[in-house]
Structure formats: structure tokens, C-alpha cells
C-alpha atoms as a PDB file:
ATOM      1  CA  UNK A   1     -49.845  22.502  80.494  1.00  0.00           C
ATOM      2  CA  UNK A   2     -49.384  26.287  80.598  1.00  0.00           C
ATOM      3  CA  UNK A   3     -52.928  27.595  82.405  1.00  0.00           C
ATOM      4  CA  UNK A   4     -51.233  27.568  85.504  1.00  0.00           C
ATOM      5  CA  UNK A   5     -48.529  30.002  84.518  1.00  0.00           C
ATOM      6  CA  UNK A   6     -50.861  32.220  82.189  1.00  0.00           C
ATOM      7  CA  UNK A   7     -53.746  32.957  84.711  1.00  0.00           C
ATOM      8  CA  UNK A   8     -50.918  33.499  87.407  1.00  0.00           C
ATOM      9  CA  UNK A   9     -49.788  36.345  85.109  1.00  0.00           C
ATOM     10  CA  UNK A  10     -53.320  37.357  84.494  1.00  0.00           C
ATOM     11  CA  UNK A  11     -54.331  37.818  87.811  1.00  0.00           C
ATOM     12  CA  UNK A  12     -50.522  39.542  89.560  1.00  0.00           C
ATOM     13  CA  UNK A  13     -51.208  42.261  86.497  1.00  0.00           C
ATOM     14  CA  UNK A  14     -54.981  42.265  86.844  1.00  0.00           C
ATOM     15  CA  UNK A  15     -55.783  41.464  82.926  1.00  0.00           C
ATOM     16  CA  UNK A  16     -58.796  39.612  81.769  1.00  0.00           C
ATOM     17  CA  UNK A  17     -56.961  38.112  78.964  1.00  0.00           C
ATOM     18  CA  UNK A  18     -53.407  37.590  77.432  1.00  0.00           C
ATOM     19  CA  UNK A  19     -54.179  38.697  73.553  1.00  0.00           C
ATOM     20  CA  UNK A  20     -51.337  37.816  71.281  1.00  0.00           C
ATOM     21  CA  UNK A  21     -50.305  40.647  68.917  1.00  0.00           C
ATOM     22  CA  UNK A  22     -46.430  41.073  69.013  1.00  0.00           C
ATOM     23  CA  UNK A  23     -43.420  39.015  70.421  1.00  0.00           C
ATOM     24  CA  UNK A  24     -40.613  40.727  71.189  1.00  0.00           C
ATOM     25  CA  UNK A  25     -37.420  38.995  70.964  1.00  0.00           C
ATOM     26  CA  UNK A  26     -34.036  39.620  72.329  1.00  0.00           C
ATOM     27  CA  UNK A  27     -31.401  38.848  69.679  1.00  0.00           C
ATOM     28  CA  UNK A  28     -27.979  37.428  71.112  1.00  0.00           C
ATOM     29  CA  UNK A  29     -28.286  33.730  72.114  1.00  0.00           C
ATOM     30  CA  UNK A  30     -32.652  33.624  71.074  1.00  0.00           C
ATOM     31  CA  UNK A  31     -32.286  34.634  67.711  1.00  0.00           C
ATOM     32  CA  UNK A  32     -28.179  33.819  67.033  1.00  0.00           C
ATOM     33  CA  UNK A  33     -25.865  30.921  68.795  1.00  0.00           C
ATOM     34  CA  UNK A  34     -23.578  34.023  69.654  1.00  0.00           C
ATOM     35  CA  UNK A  35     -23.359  34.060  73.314  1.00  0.00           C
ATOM     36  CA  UNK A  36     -20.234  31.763  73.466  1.00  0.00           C
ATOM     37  CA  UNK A  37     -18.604  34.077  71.330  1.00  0.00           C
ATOM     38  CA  UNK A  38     -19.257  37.109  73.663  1.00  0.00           C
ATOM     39  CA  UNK A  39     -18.735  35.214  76.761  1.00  0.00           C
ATOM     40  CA  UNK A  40     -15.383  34.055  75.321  1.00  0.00           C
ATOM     41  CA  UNK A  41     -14.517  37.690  74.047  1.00  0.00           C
ATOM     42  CA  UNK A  42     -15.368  39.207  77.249  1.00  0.00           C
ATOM     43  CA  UNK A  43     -13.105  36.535  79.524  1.00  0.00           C
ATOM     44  CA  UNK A  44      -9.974  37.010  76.979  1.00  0.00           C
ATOM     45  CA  UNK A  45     -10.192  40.578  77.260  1.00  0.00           C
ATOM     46  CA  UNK A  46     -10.286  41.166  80.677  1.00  0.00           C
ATOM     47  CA  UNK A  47      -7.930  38.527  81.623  1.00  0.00           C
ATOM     48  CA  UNK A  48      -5.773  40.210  79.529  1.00  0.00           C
ATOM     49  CA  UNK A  49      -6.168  43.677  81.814  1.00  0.00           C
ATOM     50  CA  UNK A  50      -5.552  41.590  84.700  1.00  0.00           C
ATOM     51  CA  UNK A  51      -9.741  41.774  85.610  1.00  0.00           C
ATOM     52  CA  UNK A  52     -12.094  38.243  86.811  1.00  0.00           C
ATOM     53  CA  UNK A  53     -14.607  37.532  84.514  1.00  0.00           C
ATOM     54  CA  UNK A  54     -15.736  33.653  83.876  1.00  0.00           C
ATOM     55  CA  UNK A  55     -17.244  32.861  80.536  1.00  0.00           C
ATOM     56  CA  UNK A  56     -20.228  31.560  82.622  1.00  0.00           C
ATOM     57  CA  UNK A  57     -20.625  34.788  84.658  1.00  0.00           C
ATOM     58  CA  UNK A  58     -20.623  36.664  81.279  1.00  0.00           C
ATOM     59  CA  UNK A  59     -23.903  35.121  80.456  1.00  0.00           C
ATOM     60  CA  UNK A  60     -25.121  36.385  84.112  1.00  0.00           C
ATOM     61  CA  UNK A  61     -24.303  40.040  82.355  1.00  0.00           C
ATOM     62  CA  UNK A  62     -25.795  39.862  79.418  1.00  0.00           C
ATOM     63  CA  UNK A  63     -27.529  42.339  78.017  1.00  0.00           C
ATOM     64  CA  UNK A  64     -25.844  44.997  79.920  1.00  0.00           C
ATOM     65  CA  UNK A  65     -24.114  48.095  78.316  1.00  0.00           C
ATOM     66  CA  UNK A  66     -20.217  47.319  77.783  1.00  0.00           C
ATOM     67  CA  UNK A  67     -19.563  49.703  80.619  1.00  0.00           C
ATOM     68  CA  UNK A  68     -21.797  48.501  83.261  1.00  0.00           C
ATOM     69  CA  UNK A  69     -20.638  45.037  82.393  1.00  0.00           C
ATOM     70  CA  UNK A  70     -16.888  46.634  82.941  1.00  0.00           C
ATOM     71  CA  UNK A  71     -17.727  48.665  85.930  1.00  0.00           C
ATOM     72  CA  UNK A  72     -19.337  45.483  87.680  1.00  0.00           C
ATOM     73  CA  UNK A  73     -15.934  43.838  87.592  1.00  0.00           C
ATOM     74  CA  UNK A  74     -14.108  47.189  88.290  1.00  0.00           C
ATOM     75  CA  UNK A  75     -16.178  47.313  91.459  1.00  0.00           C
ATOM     76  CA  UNK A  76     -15.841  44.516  92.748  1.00  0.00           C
ATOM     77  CA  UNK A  77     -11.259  43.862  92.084  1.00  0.00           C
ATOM     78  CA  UNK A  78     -11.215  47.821  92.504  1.00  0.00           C
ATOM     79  CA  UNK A  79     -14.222  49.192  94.875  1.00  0.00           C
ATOM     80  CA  UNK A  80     -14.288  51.810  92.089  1.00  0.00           C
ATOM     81  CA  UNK A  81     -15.787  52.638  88.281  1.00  0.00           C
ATOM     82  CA  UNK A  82     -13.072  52.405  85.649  1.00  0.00           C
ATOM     83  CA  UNK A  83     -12.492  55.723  83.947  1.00  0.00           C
ATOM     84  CA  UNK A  84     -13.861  56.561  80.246  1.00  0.00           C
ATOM     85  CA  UNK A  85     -10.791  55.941  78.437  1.00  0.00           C
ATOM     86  CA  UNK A  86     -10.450  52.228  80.234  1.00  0.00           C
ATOM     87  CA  UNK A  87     -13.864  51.343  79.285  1.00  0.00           C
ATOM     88  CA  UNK A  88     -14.044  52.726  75.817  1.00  0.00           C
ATOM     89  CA  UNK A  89     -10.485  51.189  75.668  1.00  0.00           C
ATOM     90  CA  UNK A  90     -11.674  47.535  76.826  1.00  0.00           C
ATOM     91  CA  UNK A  91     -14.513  47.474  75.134  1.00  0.00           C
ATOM     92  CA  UNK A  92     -13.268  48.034  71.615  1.00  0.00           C
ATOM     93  CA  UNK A  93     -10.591  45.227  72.440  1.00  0.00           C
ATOM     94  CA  UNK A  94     -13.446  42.925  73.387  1.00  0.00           C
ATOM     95  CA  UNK A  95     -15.629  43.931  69.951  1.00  0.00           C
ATOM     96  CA  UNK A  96     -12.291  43.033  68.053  1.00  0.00           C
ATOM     97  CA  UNK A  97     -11.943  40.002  70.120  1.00  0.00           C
ATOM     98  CA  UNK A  98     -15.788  38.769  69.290  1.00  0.00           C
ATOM     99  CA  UNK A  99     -14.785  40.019  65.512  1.00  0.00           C
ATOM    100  CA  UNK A 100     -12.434  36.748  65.361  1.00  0.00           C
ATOM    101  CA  UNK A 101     -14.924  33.938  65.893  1.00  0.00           C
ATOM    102  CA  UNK A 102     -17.352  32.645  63.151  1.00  0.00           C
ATOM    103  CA  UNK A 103     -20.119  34.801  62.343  1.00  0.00           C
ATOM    104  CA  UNK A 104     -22.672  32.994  64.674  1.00  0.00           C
ATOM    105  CA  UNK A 105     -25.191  30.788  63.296  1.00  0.00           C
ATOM    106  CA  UNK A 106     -29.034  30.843  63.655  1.00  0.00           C
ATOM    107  CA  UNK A 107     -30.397  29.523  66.913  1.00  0.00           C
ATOM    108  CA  UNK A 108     -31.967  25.861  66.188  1.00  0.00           C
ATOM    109  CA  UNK A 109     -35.630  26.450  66.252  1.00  0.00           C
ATOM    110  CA  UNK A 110     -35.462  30.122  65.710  1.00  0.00           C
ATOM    111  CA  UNK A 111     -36.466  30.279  62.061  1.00  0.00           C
ATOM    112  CA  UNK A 112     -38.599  27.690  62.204  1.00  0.00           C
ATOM    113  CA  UNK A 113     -40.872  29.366  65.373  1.00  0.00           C
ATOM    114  CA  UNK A 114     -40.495  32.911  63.439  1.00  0.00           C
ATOM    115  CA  UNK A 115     -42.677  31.707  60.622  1.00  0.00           C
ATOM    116  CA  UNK A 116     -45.117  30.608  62.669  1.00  0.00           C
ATOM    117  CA  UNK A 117     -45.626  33.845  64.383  1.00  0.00           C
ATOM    118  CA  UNK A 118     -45.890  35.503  60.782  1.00  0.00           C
ATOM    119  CA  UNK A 119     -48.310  33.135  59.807  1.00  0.00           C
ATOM    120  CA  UNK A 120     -50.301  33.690  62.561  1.00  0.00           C
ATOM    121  CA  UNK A 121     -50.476  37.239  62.105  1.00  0.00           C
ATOM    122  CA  UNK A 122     -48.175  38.031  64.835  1.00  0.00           C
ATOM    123  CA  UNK A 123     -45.941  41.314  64.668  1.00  0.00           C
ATOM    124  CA  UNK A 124     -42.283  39.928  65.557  1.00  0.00           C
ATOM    125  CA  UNK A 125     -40.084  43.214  67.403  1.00  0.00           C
ATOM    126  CA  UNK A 126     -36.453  42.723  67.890  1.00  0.00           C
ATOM    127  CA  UNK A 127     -35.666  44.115  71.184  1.00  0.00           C
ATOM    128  CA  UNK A 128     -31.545  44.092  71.565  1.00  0.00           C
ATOM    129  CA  UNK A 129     -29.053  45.927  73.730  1.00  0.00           C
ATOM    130  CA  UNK A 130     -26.449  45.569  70.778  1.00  0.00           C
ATOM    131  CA  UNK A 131     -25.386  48.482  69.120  1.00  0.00           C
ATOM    132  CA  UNK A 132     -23.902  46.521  66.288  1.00  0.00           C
ATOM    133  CA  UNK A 133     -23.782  48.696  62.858  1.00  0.00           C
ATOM    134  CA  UNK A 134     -24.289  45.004  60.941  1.00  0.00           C
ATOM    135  CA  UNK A 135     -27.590  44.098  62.651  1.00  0.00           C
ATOM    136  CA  UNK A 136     -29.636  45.282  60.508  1.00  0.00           C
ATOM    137  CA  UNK A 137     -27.924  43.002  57.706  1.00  0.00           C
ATOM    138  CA  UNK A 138     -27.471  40.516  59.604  1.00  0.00           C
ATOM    139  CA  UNK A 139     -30.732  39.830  60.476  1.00  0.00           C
ATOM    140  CA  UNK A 140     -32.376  40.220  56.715  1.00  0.00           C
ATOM    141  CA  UNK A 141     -29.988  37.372  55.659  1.00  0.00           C
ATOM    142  CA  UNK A 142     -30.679  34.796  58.301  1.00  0.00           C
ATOM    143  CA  UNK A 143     -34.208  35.864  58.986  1.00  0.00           C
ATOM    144  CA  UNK A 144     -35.331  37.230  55.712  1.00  0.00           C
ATOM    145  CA  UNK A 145     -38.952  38.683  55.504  1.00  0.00           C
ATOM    146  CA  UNK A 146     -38.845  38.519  59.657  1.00  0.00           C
ATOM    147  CA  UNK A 147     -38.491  42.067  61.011  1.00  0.00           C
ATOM    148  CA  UNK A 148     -38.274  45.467  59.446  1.00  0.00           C
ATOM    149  CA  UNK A 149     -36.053  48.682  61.030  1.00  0.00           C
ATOM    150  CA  UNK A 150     -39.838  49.886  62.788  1.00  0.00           C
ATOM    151  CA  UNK A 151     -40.005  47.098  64.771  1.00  0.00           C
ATOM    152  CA  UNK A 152     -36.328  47.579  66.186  1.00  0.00           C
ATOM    153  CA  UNK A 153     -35.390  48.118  69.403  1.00  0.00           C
ATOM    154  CA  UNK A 154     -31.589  48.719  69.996  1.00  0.00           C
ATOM    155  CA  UNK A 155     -28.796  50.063  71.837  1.00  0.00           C
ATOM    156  CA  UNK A 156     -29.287  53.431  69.867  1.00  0.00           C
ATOM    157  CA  UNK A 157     -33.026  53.744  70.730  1.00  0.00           C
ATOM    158  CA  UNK A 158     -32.828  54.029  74.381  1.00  0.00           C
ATOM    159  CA  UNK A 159     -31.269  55.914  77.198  1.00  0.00           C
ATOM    160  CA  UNK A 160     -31.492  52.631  79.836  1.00  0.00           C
ATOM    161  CA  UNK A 161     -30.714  49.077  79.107  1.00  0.00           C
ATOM    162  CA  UNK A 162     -31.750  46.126  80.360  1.00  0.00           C
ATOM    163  CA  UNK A 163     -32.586  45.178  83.073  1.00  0.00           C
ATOM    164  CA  UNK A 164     -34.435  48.524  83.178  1.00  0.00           C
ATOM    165  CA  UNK A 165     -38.215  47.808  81.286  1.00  0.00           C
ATOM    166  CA  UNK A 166     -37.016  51.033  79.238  1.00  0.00           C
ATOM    167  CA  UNK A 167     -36.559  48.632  75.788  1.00  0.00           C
ATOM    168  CA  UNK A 168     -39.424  46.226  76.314  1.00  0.00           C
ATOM    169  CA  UNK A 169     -41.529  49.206  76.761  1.00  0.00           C
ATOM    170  CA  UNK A 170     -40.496  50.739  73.264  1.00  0.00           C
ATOM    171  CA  UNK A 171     -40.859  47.260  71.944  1.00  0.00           C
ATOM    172  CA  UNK A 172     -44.422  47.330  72.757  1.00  0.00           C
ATOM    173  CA  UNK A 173     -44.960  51.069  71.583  1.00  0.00           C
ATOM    174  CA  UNK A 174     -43.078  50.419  68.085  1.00  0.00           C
ATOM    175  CA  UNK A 175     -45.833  47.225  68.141  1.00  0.00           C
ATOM    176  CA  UNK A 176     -48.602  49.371  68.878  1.00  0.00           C
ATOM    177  CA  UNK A 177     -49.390  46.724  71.624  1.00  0.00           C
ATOM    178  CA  UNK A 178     -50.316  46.651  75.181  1.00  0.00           C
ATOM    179  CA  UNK A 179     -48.399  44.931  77.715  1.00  0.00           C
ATOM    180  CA  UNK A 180     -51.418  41.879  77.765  1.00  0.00           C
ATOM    181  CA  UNK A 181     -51.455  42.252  74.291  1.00  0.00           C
ATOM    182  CA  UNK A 182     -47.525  40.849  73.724  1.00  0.00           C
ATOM    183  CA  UNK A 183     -44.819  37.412  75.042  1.00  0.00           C
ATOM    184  CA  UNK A 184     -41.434  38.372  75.594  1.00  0.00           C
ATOM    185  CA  UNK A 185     -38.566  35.707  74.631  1.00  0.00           C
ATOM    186  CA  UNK A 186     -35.809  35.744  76.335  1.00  0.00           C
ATOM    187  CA  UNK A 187     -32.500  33.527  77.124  1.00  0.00           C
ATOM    188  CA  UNK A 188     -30.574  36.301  79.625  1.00  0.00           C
ATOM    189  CA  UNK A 189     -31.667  36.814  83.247  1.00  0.00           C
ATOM    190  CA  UNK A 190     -31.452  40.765  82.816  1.00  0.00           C
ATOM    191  CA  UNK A 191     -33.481  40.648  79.740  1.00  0.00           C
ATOM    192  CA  UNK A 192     -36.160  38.351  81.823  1.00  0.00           C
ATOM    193  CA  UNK A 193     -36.156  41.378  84.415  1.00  0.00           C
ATOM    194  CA  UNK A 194     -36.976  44.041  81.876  1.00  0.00           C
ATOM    195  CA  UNK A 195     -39.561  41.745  80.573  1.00  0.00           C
ATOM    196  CA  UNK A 196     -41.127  41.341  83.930  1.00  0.00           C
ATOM    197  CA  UNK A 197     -40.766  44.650  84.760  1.00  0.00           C
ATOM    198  CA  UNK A 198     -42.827  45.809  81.946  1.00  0.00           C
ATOM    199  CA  UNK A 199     -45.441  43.707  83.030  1.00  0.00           C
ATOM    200  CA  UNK A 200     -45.463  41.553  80.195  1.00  0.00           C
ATOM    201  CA  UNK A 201     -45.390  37.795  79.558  1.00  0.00           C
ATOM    202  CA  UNK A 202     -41.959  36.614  79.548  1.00  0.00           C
ATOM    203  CA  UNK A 203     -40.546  33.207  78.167  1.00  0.00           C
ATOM    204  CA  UNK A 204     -37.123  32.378  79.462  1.00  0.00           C
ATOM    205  CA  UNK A 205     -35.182  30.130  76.837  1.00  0.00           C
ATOM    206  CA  UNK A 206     -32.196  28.398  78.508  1.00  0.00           C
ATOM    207  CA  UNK A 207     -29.813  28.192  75.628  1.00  0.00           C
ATOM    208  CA  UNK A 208     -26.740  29.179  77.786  1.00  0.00           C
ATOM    209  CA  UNK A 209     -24.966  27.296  80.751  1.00  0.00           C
ATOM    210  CA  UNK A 210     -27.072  28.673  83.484  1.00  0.00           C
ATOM    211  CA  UNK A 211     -29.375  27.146  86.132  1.00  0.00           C
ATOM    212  CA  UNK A 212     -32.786  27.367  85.067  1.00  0.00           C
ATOM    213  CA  UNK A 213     -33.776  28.013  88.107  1.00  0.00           C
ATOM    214  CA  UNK A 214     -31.673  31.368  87.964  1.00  0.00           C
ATOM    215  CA  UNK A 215     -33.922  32.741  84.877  1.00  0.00           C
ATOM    216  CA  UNK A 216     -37.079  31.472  86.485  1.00  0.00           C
ATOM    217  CA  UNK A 217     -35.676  33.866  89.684  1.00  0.00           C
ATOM    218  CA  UNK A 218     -35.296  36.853  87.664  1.00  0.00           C
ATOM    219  CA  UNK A 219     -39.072  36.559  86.952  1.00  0.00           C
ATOM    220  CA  UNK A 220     -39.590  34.397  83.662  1.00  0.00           C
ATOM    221  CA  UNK A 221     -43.369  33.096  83.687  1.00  0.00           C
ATOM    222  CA  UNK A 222     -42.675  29.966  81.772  1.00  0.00           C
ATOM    223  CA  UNK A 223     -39.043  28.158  80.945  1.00  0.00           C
ATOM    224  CA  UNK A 224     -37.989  25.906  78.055  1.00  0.00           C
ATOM    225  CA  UNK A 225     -35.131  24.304  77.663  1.00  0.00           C
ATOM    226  CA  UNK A 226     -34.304  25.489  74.159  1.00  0.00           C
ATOM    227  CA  UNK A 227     -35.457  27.618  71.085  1.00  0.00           C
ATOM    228  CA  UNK A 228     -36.331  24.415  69.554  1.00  0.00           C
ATOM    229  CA  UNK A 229     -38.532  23.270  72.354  1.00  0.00           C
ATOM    230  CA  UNK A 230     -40.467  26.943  72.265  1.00  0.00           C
ATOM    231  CA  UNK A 231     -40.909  26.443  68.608  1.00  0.00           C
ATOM    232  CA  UNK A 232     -42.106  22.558  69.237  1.00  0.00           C
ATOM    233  CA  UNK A 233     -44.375  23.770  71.876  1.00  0.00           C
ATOM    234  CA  UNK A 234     -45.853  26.476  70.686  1.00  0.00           C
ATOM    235  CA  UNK A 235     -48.933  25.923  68.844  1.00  0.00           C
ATOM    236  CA  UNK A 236     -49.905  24.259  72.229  1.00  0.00           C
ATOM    237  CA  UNK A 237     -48.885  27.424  74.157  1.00  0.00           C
ATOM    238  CA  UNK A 238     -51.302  29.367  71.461  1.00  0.00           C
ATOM    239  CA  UNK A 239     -54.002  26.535  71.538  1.00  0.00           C
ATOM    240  CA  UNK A 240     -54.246  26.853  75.517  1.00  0.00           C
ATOM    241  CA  UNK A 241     -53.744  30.949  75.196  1.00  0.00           C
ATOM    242  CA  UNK A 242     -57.219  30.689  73.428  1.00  0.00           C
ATOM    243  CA  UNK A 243     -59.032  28.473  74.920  1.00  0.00           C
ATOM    244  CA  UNK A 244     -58.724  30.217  78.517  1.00  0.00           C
ATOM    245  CA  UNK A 245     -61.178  32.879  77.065  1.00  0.00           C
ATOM    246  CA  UNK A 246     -63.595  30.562  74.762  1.00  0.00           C
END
């Protein structure tokens, strides 16, 4: 089911084998249902500074620093970068703005696919562009036992975000992994660039309103429909992983 998309890999990086020893995970909208909340933040803000920004082409951006995301939109109304003040100005608005939703809920399947990885005697790496001071919290009360501060990748760790490979890269030094050595899961089409472009294995998981056919574009090597259907599929995935190389 997934030999196809695994020796393709193989053979465009030149490995002999894919070896599983980390996964690196992207947080917003993989690990938490919180990319409604963002995309809904991010439209109400900038509407309200008289800027264009769909909740659906907020997805498109994600995973992008708040001021690239701002200077996209600046371009493109204004042909020019907003100044410091404007950004630093619009994107505190839009972190108050997220502030007022629910605190987002565990993706379905999420949990459930992290223990398997444990139990495997998989290293799990969180590899975020949020710089959120509550992540840390966050994540050891709805994924307790999952990930520890040395296998953290986030906005405070690195100089370029995504889509540069800058973060998965650290992700896979903080593992103490090669690139054929580690799967990247991802739900953003920014995040499945910096995958690709640190040559490792990336799974695109369509949780938001996008094509598909956008993620598989920005270089995804395999696509699922959910978290859940990962986290169905994945002892398959593993089974097939091995038994290329028996």
C-alpha cells in the first residue's frame, strides 16, 4: 500500500533504507484542533485594519512567523512591508483575538497514534513555529508522558521558520537522528516544504479545508485524510517499512 511512495523516497535521496527512530510532529492542527481558531483570529484582525485575509488562505500560511504572514498581505493590498510597530501591533491583536476561543482540543487520533510510537520505541520531537509561553504546559496535560523540553523545536530555537528546513533539521539533531532515520507529520503546506526540504519522509495530514492535492504539491510523500486515519494506518505503514529490508 505504501512501497510505492517509500522506495520513491529511497531512491530521489539515495538511502538504502528508511529506519524509524524519531517522528517529528508539527503542533497546531496535528497535535491540537486549533487551526480554526487561528484562521478565525487572523481574518478578524486584519479585517479589522482594513487588510484581505480568508480564513481558508490562513491555513495556506501556516506556520509562518506573524510578520511574514502580515507582510504577505501588506505586499500584495500595499506593494510594500508593513513597518515594526504595525506588525508587532497586529499581531498582539490577533494573539488576543485567538485568546477568546476555547482552549483547542486534542486532534482525534493524536493521542491514540502517540502511544504507539512510544511503545515502539520511537523518540516523538515537537517541531512548532509557535512561540507560545503555555506550550510547554499545554502539551504535558493533553499529551502527558509524550515529549520532554529536549525534544522541542520552537519559535525560540531558530533563526528561520518554516518553510525553510532550518526546524526539521534541529528536530532531527535534538533526536540524534538522520534524515532516513526519521517521518515528518504534517497538516500545513509550508511545514510539508521544510519537511521535504530536509530530505526527510514527510506525511501530510489533511485536517484543514485545503485540497489535498495542494499538500501533496508542496512535496508530502504520502497523504491521509486525518490524524485518525494515520493512527488507523499505521502499524501497516510500520509493517511495510520493515518488510522492504527483510
Amino acid at each position: 500500500m505504501f512501497e510505492t511512495s517509500i522506495t520513491h523516497y529511497l531512491r530521489q535521496h539515495s538511502y538504502a533504507r528508511l529506519r524509524l527512530k524519531a517522528v517529528l510532529f508539527d503542533m497546531d492542527g496535528v497535535l491540537f484542533n486549533s487551526m480554526p481558531y487561528h484562521a478565525d483570529a487572523w481574518h478578524t484582525v486584519m479585517a479589522r485594519h482594513g487588510l484581505h485575509l480568508s480564513r481558508e488562505e490562513a491555513y495556506l500560511h501556516e506556520g509562518r512567523t506573524g510578520a511574514a504572514t502580515i507582510n504577505i498581505v501588506y505586499q500584495r493590498q500595499f506593494g510594500r512591508d508593513a513597518d515594526p510597530d504595525t506588525i508587532q501591533s497586529i499581531y498582539a491583536e490577533k494573539s488576543e483575538e485567538f485568546a477568546r476561543h476555547p482552549e483547542p482540543e486534542r486532534m482525534p487520533g493524536a493521542w491514540e497514534l502517540l502511544q504507539q510510537v512510544k511503545a515502539a520505541g520511537i523518540t516523538p520531537v515537537l517541531v512548532t513555529g509557535s512561540g507560545q509561553h503555555t506550550l510547554l504546559n499545554r502539551l504535558s496535560h493533553h499529551f502527558p508522558g509524550m515529549f520532554d523540553r529536549t525534544h522541542m523545536v520552537t519559535a525560540f530555537d531558530v533563526k528561520y521558520g518554516k518553510p525553510h528546513p532550518e526546524p526539521y533539521l534541529m528536530g532531527l539533531e535534538k533526536a540524534g537522528v538522520a534524515a532516513n532515520e526519521a517521518i515528518v507529520v504534517e497538516n500545513a503546506p509550508i511545514g510539508v516544504q521544510a519537511g521535504a526540504a530536509a530530505g526527510i519522509f514527510t506525511i501530510a495530514v489533511n485536517t484543514g479545508p485545503l485540497d489535498g492535492q495542494v499538500l501533496l504539491d508542496a512535496g508530502a510523500d504520502l497523504l491521509f485524510p486525518s490524524m485518525q486515519s494515520l493512527c488507523d494506518q499505521w502499524q501497516t505503514l510500520m509493517k511495510e517499512c520493515a518488510d522492504l529490508f527483510d
